[in-house]
PDB file of N, CA and C in Angstrom:
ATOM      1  N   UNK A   1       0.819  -1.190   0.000  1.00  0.00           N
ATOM      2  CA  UNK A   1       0.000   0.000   0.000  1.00  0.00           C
ATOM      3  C   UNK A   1       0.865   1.256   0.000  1.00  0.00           C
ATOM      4  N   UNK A   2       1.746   1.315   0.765  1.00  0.00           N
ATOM      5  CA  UNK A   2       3.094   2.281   0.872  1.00  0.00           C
ATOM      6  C   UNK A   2       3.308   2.737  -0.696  1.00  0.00           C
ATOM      7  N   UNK A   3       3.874   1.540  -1.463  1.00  0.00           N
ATOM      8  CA  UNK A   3       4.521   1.628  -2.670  1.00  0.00           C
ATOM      9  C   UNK A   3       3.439   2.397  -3.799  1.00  0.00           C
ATOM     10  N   UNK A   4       2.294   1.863  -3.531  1.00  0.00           N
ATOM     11  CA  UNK A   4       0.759   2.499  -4.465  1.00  0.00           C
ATOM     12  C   UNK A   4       1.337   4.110  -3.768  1.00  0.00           C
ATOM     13  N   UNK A   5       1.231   4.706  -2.862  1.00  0.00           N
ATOM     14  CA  UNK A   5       0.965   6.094  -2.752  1.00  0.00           C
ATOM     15  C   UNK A   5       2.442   6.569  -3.214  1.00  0.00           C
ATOM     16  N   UNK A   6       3.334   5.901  -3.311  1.00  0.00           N
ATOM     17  CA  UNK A   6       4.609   6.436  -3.319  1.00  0.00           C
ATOM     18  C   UNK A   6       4.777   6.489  -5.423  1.00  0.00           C
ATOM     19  N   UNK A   7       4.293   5.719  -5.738  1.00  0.00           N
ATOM     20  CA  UNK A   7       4.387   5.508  -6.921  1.00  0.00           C
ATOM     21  C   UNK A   7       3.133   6.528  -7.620  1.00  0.00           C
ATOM     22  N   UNK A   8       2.123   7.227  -6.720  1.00  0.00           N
ATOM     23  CA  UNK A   8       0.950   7.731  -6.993  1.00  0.00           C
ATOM     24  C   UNK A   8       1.198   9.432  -7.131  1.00  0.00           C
ATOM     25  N   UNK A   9       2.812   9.538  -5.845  1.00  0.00           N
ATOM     26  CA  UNK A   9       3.392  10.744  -5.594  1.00  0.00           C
ATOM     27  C   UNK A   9       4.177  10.986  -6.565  1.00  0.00           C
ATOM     28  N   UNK A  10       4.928  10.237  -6.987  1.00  0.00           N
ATOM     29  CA  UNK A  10       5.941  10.385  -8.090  1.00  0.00           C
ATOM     30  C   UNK A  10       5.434  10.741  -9.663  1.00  0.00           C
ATOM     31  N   UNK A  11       4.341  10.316 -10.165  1.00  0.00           N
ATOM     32  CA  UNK A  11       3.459  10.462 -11.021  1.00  0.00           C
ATOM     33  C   UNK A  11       3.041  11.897 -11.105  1.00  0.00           C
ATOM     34  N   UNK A  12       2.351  12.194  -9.726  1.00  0.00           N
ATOM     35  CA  UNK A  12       1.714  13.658  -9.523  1.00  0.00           C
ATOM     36  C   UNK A  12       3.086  14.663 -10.128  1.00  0.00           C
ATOM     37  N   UNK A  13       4.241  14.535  -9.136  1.00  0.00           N
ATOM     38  CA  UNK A  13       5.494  15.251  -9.272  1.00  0.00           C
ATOM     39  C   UNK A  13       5.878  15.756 -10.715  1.00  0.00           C
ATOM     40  N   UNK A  14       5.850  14.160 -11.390  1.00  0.00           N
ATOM     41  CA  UNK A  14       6.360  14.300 -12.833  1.00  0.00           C
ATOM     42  C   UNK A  14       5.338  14.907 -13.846  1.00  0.00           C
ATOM     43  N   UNK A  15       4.057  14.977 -13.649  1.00  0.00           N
ATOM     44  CA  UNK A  15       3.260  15.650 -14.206  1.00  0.00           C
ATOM     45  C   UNK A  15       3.061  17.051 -13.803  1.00  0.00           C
ATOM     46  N   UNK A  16       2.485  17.587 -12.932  1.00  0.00           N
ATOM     47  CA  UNK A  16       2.944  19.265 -12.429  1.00  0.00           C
ATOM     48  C   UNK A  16       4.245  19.514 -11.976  1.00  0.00           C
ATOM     49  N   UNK A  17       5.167  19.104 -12.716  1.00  0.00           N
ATOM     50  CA  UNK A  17       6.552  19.539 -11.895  1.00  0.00           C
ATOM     51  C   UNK A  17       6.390  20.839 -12.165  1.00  0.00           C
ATOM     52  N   UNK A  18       6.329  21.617 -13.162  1.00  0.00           N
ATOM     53  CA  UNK A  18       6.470  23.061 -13.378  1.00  0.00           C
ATOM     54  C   UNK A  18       5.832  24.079 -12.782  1.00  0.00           C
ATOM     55  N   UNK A  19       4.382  23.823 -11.920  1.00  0.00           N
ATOM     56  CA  UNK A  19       3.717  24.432 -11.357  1.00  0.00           C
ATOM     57  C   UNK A  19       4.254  24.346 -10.249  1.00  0.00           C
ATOM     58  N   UNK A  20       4.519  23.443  -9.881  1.00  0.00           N
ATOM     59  CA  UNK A  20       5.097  23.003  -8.189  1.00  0.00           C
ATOM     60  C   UNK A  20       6.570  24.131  -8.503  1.00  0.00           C
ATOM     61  N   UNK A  21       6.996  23.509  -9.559  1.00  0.00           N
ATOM     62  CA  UNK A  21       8.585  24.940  -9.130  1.00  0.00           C
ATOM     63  C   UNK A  21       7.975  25.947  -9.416  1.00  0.00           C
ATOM     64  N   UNK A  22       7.255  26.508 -10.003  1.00  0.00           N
ATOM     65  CA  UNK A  22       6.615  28.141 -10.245  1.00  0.00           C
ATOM     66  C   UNK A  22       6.126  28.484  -8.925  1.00  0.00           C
ATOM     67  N   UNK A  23       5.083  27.827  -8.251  1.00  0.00           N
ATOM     68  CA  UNK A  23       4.819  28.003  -7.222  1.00  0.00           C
ATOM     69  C   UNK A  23       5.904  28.258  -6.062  1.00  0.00           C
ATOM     70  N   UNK A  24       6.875  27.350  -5.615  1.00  0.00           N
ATOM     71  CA  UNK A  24       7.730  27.451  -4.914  1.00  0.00           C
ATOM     72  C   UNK A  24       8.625  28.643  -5.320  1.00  0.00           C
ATOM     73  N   UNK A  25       8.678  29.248  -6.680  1.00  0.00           N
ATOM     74  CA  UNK A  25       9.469  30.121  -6.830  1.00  0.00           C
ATOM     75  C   UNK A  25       8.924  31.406  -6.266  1.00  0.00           C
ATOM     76  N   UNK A  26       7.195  31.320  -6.909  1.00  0.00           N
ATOM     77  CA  UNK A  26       6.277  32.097  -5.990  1.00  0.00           C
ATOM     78  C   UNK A  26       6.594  32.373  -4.330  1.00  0.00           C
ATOM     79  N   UNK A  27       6.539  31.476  -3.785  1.00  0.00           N
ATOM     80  CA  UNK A  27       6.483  31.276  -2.221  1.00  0.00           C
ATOM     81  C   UNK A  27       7.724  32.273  -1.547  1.00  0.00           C
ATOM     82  N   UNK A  28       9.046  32.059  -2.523  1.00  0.00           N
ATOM     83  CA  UNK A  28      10.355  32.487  -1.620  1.00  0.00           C
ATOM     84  C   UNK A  28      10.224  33.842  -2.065  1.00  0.00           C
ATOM     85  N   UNK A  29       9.728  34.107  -3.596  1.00  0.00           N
ATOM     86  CA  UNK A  29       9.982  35.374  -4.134  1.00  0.00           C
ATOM     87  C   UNK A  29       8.877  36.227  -3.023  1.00  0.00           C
ATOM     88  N   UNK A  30       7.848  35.704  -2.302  1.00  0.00           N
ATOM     89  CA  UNK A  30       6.927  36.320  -1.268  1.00  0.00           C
ATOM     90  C   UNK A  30       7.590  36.737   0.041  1.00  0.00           C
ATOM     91  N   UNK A  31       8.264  35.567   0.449  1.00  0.00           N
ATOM     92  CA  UNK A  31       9.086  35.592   1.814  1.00  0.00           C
ATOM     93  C   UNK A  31      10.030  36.691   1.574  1.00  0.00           C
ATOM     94  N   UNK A  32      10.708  36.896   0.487  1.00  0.00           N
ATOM     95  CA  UNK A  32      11.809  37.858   0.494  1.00  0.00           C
ATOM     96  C   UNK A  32      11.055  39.080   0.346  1.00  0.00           C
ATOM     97  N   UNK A  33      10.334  39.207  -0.189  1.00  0.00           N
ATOM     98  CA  UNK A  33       9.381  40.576  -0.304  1.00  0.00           C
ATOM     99  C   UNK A  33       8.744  41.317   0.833  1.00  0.00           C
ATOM    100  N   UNK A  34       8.537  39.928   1.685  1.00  0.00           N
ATOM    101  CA  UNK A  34       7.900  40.769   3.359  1.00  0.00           C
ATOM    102  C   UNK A  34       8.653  41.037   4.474  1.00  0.00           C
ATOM    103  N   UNK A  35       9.563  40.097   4.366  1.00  0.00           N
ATOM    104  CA  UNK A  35      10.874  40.109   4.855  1.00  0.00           C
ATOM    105  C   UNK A  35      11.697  40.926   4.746  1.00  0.00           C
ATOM    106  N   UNK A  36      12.450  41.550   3.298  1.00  0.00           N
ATOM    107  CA  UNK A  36      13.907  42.294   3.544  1.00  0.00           C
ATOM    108  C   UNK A  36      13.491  43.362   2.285  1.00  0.00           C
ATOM    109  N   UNK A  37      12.060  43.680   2.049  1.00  0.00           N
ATOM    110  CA  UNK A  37      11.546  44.295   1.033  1.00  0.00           C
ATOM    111  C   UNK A  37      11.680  44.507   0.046  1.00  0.00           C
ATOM    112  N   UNK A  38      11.166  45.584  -1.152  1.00  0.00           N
ATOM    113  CA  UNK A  38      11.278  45.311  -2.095  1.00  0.00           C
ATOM    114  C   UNK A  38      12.379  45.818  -3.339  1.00  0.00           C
ATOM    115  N   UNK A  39      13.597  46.639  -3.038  1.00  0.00           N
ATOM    116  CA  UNK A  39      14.572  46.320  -3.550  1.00  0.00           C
ATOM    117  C   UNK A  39      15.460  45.901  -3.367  1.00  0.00           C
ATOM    118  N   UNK A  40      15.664  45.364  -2.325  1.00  0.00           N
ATOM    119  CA  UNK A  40      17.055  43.926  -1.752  1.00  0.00           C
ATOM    120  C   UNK A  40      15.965  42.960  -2.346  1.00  0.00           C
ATOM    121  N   UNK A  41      14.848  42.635  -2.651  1.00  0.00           N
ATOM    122  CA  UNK A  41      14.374  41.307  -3.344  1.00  0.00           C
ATOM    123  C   UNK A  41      15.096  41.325  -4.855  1.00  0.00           C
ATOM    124  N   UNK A  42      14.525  42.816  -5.189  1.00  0.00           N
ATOM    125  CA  UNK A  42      14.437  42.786  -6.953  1.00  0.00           C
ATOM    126  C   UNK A  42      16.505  42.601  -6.744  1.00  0.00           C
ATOM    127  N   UNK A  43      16.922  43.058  -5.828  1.00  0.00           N
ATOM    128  CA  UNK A  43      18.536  42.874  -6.077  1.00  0.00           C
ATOM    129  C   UNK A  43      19.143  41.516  -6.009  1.00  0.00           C
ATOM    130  N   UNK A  44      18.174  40.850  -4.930  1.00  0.00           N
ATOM    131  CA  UNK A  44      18.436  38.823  -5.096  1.00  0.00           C
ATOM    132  C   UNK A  44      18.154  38.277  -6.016  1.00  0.00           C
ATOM    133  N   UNK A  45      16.928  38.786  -6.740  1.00  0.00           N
ATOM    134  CA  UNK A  45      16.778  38.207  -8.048  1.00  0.00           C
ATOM    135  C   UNK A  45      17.649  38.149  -8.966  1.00  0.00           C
ATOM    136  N   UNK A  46      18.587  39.317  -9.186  1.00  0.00           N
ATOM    137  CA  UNK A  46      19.013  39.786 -10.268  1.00  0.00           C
ATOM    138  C   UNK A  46      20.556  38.955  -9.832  1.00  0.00           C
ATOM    139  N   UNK A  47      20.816  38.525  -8.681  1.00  0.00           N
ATOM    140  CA  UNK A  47      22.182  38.349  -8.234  1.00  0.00           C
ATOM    141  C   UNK A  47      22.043  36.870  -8.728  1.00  0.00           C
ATOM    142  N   UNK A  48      20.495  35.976  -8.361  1.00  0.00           N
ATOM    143  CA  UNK A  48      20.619  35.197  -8.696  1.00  0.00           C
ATOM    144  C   UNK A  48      20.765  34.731 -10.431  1.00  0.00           C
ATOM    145  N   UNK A  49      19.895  35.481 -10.979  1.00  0.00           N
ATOM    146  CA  UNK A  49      20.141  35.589 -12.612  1.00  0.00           C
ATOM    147  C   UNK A  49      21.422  35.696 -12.934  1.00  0.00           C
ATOM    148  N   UNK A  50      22.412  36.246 -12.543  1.00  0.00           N
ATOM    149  CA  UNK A  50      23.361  36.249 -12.983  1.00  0.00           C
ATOM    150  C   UNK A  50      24.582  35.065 -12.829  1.00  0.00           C
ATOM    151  N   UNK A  51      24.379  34.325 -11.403  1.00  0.00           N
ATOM    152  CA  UNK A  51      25.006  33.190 -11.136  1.00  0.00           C
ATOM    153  C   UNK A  51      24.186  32.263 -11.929  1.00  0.00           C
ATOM    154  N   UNK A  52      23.516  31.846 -12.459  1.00  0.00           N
ATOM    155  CA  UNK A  52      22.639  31.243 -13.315  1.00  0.00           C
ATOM    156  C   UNK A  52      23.570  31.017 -14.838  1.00  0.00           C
ATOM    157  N   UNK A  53      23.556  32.829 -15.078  1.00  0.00           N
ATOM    158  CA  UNK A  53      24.272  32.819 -16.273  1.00  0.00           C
ATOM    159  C   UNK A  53      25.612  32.590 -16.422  1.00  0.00           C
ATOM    160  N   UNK A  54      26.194  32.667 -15.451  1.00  0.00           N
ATOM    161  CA  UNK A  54      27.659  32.647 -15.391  1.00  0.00           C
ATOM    162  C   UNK A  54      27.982  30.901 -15.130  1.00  0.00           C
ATOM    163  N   UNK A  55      26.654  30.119 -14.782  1.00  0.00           N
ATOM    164  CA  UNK A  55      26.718  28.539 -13.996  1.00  0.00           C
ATOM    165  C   UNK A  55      26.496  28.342 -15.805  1.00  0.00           C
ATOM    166  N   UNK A  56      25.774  28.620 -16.552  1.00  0.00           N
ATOM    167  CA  UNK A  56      25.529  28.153 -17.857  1.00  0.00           C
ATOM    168  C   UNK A  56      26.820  28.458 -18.719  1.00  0.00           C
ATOM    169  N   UNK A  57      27.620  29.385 -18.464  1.00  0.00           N
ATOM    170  CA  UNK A  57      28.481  29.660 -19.594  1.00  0.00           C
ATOM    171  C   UNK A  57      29.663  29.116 -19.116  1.00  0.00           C
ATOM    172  N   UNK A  58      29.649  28.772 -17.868  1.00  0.00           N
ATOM    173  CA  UNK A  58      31.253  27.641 -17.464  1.00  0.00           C
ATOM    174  C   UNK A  58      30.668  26.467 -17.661  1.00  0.00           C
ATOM    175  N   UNK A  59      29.702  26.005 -17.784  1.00  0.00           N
ATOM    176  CA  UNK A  59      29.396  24.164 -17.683  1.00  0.00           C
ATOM    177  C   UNK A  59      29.279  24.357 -19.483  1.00  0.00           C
ATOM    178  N   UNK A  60      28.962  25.230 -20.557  1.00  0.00           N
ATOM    179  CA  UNK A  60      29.287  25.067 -21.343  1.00  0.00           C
ATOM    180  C   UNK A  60      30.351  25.056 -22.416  1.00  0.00           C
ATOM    181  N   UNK A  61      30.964  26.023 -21.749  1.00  0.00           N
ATOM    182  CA  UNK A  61      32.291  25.681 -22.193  1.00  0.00           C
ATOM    183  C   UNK A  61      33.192  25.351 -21.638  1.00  0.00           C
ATOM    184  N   UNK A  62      33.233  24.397 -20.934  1.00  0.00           N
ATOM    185  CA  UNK A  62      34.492  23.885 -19.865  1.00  0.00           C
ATOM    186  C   UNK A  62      35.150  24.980 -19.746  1.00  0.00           C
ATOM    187  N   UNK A  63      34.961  26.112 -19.087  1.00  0.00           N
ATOM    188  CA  UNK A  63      35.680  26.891 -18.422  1.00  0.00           C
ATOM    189  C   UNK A  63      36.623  26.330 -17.224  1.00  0.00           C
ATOM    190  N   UNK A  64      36.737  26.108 -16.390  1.00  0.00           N
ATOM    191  CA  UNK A  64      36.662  24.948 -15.096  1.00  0.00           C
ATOM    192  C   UNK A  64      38.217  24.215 -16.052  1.00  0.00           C
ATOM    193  N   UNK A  65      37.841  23.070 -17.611  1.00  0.00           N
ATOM    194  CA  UNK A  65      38.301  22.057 -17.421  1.00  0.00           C
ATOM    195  C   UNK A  65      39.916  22.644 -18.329  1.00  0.00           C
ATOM    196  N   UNK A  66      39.554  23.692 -18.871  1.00  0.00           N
ATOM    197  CA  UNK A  66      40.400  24.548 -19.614  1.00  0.00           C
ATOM    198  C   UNK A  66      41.627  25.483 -18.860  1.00  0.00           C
ATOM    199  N   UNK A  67      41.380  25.674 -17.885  1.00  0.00           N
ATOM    200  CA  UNK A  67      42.158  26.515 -17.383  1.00  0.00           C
ATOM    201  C   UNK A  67      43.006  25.281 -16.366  1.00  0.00           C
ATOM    202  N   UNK A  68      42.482  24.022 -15.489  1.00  0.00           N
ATOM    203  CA  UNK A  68      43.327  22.980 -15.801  1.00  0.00           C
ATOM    204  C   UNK A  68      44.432  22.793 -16.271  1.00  0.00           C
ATOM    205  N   UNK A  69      43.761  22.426 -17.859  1.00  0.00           N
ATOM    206  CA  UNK A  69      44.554  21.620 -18.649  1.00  0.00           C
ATOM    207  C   UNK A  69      45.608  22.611 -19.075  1.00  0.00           C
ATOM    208  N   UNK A  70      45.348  24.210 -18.800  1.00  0.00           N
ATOM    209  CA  UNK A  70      46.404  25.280 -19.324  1.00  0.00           C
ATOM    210  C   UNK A  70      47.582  25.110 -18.100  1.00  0.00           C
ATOM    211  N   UNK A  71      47.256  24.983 -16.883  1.00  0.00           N
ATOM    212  CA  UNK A  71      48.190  24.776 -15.765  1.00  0.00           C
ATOM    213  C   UNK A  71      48.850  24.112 -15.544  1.00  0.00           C
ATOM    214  N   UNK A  72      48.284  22.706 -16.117  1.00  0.00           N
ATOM    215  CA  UNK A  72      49.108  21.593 -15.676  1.00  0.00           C
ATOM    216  C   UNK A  72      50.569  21.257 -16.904  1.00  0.00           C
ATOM    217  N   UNK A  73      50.203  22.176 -18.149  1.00  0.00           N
ATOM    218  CA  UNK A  73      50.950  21.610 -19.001  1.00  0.00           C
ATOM    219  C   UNK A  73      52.500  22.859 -19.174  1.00  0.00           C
TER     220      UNK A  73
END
């Protein structure tokens, strides 16, 4: 019976995953808003956008595996 709800949860997950993260993105982007107001939010946002972009442009170009392979040789 365990395995039925667990297998029933995983289903739900994989089908609204995107609402569930929109929502949750909802939730924190709220907490930071009542919390530490509203331009230290719009400034976390933007801090986070940018580690985002900077996480996308080293995992795509082996930034990381390049500067390595320049050191060691």
């Amino acid at each position: 019976m365990c395995n039925e709800r667990g297998d029933i949860v995983k289903e739900l997950l994989m089908v609204y995953k995107y609402p569930i993260i929109g929502g949750l993105t909802g939730l924190i982007c709220a907490i930071l808003f009542f919390t530490v107001g509203f331009f230290k939010t719009i400034l976390v946002l933007l801090m986070v956008g940018v580690g985002i972009f900077i996480g996308n442009y080293i995992s795509k170009n082996d930034f990381i595996r390049n500067i390595f392979q320049n050191k060691l040789k």
